[in-house]
N, C-alpha and C. Protein backbone atom coordinates (compact mmCIF):
# COMPACT_ATOMS: atom_id res chain seq x y z
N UNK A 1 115.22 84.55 103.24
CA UNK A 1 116.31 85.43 102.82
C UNK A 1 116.32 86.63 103.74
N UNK A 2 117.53 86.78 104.11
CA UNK A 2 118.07 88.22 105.29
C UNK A 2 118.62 89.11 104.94
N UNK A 3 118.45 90.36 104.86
CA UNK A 3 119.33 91.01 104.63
C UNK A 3 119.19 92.72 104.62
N UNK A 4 120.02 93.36 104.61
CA UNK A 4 119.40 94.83 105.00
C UNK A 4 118.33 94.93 103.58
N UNK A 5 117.83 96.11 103.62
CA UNK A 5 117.15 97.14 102.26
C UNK A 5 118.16 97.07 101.17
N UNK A 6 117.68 97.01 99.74
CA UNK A 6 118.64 96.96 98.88
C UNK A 6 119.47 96.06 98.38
N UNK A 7 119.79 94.65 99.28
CA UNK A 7 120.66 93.43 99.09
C UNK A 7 120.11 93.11 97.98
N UNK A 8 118.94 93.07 97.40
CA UNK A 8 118.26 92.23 96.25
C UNK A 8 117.68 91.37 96.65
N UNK A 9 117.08 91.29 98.06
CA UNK A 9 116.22 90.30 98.06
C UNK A 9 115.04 89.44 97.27
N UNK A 10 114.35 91.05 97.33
CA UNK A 10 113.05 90.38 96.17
C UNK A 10 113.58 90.16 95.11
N UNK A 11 114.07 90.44 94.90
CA UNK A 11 114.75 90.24 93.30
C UNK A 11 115.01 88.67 93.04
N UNK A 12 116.04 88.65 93.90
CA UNK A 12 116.47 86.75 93.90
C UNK A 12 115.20 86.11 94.52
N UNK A 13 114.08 86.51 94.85
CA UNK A 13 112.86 85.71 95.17
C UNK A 13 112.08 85.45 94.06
N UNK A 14 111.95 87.01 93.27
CA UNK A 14 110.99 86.75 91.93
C UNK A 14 112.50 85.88 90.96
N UNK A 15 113.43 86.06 91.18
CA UNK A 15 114.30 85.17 89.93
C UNK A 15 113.74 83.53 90.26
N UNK A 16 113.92 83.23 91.37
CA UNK A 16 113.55 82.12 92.07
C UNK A 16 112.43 81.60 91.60
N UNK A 17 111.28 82.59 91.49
CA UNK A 17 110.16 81.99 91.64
C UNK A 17 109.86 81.81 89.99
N UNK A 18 110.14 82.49 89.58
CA UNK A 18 110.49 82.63 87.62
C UNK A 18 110.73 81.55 86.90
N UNK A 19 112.10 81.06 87.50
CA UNK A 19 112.77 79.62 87.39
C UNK A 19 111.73 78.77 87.74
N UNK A 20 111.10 78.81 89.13
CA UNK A 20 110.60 77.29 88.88
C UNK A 20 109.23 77.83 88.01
N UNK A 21 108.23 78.56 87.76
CA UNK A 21 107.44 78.83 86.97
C UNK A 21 107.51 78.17 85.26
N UNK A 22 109.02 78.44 85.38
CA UNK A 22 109.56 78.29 84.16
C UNK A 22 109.40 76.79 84.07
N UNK A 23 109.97 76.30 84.75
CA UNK A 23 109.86 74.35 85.03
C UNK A 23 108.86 73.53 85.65
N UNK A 24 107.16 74.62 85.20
CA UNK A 24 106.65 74.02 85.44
C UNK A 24 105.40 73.93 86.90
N UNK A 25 106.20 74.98 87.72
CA UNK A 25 105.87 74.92 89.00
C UNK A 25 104.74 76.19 89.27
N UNK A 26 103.98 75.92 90.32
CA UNK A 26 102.92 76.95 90.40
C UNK A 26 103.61 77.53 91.83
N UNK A 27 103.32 79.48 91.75
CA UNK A 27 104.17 80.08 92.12
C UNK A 27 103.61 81.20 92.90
N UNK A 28 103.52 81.48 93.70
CA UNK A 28 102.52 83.00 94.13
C UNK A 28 103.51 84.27 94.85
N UNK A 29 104.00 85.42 94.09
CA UNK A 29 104.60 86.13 94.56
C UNK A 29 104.11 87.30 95.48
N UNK A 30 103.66 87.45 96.18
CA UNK A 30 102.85 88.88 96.83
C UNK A 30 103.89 89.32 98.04
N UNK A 31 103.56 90.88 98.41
CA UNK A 31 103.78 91.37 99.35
C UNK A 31 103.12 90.67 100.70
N UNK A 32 103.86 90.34 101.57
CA UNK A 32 103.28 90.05 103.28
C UNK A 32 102.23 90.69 103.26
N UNK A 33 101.88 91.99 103.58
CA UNK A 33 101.18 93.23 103.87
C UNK A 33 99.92 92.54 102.99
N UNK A 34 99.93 92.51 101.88
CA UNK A 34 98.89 92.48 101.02
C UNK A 34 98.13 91.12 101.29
N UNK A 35 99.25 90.02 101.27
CA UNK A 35 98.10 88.69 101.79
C UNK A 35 97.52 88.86 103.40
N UNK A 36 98.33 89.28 104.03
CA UNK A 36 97.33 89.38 105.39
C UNK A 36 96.47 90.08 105.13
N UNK A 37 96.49 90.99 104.49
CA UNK A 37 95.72 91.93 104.54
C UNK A 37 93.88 91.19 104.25
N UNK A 38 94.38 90.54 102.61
CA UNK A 38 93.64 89.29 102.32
C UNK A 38 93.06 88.53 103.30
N UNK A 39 93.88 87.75 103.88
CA UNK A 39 93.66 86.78 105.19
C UNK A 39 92.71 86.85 106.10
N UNK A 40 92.71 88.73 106.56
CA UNK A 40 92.04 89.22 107.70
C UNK A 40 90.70 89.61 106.85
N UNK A 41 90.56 89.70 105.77
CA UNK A 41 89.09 89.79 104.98
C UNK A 41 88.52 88.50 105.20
N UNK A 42 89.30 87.60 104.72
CA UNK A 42 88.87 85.87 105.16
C UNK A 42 88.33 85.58 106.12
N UNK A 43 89.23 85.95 107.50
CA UNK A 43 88.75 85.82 108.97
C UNK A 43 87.81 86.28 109.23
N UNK A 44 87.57 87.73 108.77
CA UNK A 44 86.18 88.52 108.99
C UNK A 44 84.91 87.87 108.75
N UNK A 45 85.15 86.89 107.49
CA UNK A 45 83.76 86.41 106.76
C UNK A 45 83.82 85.19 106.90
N UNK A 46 84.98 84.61 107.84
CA UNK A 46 84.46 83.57 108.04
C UNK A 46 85.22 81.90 107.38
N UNK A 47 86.17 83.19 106.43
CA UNK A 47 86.56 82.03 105.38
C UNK A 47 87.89 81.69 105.44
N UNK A 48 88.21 82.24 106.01
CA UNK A 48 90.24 82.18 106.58
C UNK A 48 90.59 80.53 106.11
N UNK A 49 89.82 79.75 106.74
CA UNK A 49 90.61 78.17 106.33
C UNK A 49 90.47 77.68 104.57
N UNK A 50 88.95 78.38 104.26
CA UNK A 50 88.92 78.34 102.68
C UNK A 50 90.16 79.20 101.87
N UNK A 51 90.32 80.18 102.60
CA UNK A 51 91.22 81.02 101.87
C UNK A 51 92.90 80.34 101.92
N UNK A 52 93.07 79.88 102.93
CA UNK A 52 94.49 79.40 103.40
C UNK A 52 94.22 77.85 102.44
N UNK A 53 93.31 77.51 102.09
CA UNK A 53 93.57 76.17 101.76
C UNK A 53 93.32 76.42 99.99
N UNK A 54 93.26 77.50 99.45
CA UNK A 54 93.19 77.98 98.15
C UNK A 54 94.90 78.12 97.55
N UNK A 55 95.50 78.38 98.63
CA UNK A 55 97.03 78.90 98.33
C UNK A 55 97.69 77.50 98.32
N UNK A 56 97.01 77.13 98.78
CA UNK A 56 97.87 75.44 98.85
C UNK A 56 97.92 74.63 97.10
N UNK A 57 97.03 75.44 96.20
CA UNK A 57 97.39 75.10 94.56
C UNK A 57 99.16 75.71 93.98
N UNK A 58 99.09 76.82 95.50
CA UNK A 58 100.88 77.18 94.37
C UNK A 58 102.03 75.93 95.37
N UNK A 59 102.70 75.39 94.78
CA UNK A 59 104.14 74.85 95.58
C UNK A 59 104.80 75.65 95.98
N UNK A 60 105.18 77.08 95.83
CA UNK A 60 105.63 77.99 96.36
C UNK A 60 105.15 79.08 96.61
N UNK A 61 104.79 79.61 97.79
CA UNK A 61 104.39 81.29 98.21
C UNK A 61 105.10 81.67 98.56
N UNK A 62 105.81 83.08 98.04
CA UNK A 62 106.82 83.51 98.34
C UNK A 62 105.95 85.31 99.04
N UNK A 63 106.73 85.36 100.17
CA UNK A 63 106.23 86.56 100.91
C UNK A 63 106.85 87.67 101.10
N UNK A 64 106.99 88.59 100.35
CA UNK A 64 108.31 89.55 100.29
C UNK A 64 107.89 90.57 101.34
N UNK A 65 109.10 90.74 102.22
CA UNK A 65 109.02 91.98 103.06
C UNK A 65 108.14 91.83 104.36
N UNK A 66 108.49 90.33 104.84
CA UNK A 66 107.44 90.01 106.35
C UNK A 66 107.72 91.25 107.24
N UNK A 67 108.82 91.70 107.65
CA UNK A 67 108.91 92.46 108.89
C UNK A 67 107.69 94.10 108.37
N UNK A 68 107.63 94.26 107.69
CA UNK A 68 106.70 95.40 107.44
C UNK A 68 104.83 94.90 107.97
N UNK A 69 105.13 93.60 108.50
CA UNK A 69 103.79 93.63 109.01
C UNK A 69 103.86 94.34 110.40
N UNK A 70 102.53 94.70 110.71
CA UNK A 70 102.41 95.15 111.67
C UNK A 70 102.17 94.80 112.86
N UNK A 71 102.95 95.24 113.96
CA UNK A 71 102.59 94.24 115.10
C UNK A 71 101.70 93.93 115.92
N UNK A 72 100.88 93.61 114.89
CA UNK A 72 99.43 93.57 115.36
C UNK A 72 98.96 92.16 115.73
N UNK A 73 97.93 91.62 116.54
CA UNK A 73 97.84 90.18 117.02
C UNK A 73 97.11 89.69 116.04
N UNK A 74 96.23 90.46 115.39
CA UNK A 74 95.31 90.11 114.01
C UNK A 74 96.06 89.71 112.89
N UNK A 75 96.94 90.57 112.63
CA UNK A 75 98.00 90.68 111.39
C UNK A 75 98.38 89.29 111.27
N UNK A 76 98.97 89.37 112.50
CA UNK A 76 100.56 88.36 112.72
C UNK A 76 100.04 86.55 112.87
N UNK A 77 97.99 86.64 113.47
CA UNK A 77 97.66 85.47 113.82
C UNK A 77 97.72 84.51 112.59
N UNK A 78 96.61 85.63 111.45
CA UNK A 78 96.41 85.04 110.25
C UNK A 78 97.56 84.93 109.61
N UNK A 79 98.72 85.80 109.79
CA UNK A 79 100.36 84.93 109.31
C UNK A 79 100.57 83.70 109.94
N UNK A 80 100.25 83.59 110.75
CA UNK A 80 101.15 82.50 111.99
C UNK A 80 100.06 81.30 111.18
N UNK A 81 98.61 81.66 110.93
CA UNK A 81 97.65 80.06 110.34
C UNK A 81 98.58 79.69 109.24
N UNK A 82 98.65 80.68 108.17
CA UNK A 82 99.21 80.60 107.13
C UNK A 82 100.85 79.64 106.99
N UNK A 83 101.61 79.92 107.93
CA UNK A 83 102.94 79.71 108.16
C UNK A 83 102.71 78.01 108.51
N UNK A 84 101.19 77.75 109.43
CA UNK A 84 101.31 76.78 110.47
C UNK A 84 100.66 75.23 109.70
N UNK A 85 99.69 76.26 108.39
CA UNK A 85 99.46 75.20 107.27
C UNK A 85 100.17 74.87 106.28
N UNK A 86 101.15 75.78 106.25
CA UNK A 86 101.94 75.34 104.61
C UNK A 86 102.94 74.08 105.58
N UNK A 87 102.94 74.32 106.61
CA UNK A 87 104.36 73.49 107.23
C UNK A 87 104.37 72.23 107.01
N UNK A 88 105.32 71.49 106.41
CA UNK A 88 105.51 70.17 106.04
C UNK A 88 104.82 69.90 105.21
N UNK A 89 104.24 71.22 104.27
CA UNK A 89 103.26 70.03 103.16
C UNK A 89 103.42 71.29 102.10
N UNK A 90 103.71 72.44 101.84
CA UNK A 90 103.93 73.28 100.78
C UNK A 90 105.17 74.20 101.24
N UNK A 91 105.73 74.62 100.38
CA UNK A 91 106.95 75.90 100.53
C UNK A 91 106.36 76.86 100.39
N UNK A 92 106.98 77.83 101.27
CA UNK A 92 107.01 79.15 102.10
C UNK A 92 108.61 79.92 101.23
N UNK A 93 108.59 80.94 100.74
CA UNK A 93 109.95 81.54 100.81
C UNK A 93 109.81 83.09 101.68
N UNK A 94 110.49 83.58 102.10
CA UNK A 94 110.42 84.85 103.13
C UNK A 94 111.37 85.17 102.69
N UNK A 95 110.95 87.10 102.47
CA UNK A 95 112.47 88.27 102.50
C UNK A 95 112.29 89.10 103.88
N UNK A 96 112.96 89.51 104.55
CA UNK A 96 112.72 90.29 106.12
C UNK A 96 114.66 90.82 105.70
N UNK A 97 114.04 91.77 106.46
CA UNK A 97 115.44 93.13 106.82
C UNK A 97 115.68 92.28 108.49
N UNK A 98 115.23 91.71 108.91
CA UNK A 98 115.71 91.21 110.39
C UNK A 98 115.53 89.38 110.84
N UNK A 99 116.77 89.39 111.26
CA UNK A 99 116.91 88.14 111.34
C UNK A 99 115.87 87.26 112.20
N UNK A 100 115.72 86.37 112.70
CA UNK A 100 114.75 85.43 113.45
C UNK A 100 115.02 86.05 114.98
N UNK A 101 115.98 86.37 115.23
CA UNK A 101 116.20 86.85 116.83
C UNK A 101 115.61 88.16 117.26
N UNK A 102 115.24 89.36 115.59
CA UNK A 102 114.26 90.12 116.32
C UNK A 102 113.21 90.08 115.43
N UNK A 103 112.83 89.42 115.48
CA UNK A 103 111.09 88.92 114.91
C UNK A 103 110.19 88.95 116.00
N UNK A 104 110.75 89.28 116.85
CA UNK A 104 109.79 89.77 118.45
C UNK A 104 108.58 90.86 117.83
N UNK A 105 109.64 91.68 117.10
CA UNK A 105 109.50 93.28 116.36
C UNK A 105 108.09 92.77 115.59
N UNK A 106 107.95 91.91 114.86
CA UNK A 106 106.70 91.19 113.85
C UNK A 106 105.47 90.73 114.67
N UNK A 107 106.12 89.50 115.44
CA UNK A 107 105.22 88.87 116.02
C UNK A 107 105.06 89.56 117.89
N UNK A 108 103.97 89.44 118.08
CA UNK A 108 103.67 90.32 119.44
C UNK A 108 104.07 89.51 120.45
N UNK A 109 103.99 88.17 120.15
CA UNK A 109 103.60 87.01 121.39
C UNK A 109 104.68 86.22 121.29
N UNK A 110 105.87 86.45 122.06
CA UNK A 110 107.12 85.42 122.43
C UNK A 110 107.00 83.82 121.92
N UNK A 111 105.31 83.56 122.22
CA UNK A 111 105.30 81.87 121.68
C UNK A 111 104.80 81.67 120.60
N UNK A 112 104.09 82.36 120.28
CA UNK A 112 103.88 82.35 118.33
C UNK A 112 105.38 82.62 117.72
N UNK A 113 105.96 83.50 118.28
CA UNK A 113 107.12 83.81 117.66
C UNK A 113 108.18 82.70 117.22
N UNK A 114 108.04 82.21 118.72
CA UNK A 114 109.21 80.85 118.79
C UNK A 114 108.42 79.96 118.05
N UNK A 115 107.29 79.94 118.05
CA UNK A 115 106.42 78.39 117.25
C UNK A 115 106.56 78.76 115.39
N UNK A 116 106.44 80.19 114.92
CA UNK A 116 106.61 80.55 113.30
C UNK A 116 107.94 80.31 113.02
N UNK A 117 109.11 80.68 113.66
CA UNK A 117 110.57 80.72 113.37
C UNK A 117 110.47 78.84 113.77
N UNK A 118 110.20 78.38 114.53
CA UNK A 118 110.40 76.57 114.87
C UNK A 118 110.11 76.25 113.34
N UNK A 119 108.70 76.35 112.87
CA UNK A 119 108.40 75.96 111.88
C UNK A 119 109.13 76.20 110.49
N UNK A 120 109.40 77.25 110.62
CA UNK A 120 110.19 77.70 109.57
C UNK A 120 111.35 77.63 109.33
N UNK A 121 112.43 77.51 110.30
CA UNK A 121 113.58 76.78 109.74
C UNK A 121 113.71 75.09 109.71
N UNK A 122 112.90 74.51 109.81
CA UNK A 122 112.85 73.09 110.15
C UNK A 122 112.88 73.06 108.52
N UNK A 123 113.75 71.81 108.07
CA UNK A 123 113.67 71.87 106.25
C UNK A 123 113.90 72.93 105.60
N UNK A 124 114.66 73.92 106.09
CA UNK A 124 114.46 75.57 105.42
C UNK A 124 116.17 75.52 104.82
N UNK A 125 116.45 76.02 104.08
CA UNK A 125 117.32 76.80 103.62
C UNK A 125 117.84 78.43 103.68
N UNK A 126 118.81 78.89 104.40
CA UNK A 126 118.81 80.20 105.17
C UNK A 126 119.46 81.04 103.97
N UNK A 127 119.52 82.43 103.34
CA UNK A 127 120.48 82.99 102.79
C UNK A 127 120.33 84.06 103.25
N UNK A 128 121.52 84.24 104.05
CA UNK A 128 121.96 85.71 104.45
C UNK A 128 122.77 86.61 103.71
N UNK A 129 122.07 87.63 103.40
CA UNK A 129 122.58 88.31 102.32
C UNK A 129 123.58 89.96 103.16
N UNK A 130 124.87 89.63 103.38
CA UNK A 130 125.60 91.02 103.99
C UNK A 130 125.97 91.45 102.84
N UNK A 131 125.12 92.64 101.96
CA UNK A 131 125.93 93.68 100.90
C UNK A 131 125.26 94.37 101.08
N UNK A 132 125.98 95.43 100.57
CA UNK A 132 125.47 96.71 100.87
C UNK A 132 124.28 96.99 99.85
N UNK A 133 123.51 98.23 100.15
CA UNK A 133 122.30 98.22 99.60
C UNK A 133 122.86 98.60 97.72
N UNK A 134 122.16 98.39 97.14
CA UNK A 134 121.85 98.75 95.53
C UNK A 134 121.58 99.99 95.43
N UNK A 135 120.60 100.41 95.86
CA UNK A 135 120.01 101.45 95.76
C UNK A 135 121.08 102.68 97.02
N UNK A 136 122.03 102.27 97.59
CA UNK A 136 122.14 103.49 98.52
C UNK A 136 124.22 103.45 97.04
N UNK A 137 124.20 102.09 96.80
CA UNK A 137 125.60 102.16 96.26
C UNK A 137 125.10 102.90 94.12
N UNK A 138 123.80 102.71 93.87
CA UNK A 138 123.56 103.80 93.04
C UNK A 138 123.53 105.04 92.69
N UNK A 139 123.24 105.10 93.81
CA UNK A 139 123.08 106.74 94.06
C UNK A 139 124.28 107.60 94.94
N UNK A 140 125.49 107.10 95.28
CA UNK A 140 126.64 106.99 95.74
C UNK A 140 127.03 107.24 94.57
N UNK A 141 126.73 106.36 93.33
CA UNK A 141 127.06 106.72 92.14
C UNK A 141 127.13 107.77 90.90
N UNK A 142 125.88 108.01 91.35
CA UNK A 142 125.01 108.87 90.40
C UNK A 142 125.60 110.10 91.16
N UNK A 143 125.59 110.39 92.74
CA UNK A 143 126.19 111.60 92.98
C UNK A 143 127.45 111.97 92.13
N UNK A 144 128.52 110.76 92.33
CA UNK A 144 129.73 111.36 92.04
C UNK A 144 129.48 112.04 90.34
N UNK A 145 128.51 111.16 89.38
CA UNK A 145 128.39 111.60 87.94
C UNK A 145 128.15 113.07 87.72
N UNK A 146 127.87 113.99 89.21
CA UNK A 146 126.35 115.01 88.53
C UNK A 146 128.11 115.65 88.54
N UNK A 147 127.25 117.10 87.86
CA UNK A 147 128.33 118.31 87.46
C UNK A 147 129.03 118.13 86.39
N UNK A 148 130.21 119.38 85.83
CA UNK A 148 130.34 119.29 84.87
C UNK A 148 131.16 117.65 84.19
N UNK A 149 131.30 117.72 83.25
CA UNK A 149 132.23 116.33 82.66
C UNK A 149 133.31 117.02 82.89
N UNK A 150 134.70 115.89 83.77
CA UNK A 150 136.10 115.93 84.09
C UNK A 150 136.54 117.00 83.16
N UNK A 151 136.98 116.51 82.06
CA UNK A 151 137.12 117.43 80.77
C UNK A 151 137.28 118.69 80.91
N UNK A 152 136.10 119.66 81.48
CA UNK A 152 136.46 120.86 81.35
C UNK A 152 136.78 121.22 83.10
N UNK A 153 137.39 120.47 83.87
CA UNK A 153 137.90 120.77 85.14
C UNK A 153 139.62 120.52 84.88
N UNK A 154 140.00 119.93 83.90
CA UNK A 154 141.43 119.34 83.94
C UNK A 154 141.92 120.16 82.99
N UNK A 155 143.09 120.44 82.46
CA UNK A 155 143.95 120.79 80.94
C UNK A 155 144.45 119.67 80.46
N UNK A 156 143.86 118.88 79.48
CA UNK A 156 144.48 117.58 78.81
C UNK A 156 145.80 117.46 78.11
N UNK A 157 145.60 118.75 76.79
CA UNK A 157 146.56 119.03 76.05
C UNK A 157 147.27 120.32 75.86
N UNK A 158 148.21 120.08 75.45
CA UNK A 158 148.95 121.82 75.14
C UNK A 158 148.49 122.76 74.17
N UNK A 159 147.36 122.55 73.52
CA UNK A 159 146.29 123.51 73.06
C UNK A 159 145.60 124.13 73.71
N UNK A 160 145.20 123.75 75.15
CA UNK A 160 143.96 124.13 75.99
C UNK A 160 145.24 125.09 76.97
N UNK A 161 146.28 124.85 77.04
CA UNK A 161 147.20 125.72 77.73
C UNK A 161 147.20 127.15 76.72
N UNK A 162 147.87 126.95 76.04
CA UNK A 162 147.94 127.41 74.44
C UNK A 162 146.95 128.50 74.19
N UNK A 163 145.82 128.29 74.92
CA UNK A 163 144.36 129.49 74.14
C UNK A 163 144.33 130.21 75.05
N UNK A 164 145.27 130.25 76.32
CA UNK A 164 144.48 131.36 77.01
C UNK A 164 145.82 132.45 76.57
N UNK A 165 146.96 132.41 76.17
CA UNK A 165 147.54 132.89 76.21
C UNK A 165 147.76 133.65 74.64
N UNK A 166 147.16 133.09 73.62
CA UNK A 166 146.57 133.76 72.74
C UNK A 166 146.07 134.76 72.49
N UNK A 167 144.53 134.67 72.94
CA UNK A 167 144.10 135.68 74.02
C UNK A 167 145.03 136.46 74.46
N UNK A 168 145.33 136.36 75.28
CA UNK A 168 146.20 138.26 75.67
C UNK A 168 146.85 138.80 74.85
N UNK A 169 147.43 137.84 73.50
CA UNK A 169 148.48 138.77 72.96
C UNK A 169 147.65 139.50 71.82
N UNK A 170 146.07 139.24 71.17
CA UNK A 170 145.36 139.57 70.79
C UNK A 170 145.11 140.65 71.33
């Protein structure tokens, strides 16, 4: 899933992942950031293939917010194992603010890059999401609400005309 900040990505990922939970299905929702983060504890000790082959109990890992990894060769390797074992044998779902053409930005190395995006749209389903953000069209909202209520900026009725002129003759 593509799309700026705000489209609802994660949102339609955890609905996604809910549904099939719901029917049955084993489901793993985490932040990118947080499983590499995981991953690179793995690698450290040794256990990276135990760890990558533990995730293989959910049918779906869903990875919200890949482009916030860092473009680091460590980061991005233990993504790229991860990406390179689920392929053809478990689902992957991805949310990213940037499309596959600048995933350069993620991945450091032009041929990991081209080899994670190969893998990943092969059997993939794309949803590009162009709306505007939630959060920037809320608060677009919420501005126009602040200050007083309409009401006392307008004269509705011929009473509210009516009182000021009362007044003076008082």
């Amino acid at each position: 899933m593509f799309g700026p900040p705000g489209g609802g990505k994660s949102h339609l990922a955890a609905a996604i992942g809910l549904a099939l939970v719901e029917n049955g299905w084993r489901v793993l929702f985490t932040r990118t950031t947080d499983l590499v983060q995981k991953l690179q504890v793995a690698r450290r000790e040794l256990q990276l293939e135990s760890a990558i082959n533990k995730l293989d109990k959910f049918d779906l890992v869903v990875l919200d917010d890949i482009a916030y990894v860092a473009k680091d060769q460590a980061e991005t390797s233990v993504l790229f194992e991860l990406i390179s074992a689920r392929y053809e044998r478990r689902s992957i779902l991805l949310t990213a603010n940037q499309p596959f053409g600048e995933w350069n930005k993620v991945f450091p190395d032009p041929a990991m890059t081209l080899a994670a995006v190969d893998r990943l749209v092969h059997h993939s389903t794309i949803f590009e999401m162009n709306v505007e953000s939630y959060r920037r069209r809320s608060a677009m909202e919420a501005k126009r609400q602040r200050g007083r209520p309409p009401v006392y900026a307008t004269i509705n009725d011929a009473q509210q005309i009516d009182a000021p002129r009362q007044l003076e003759t008082q």
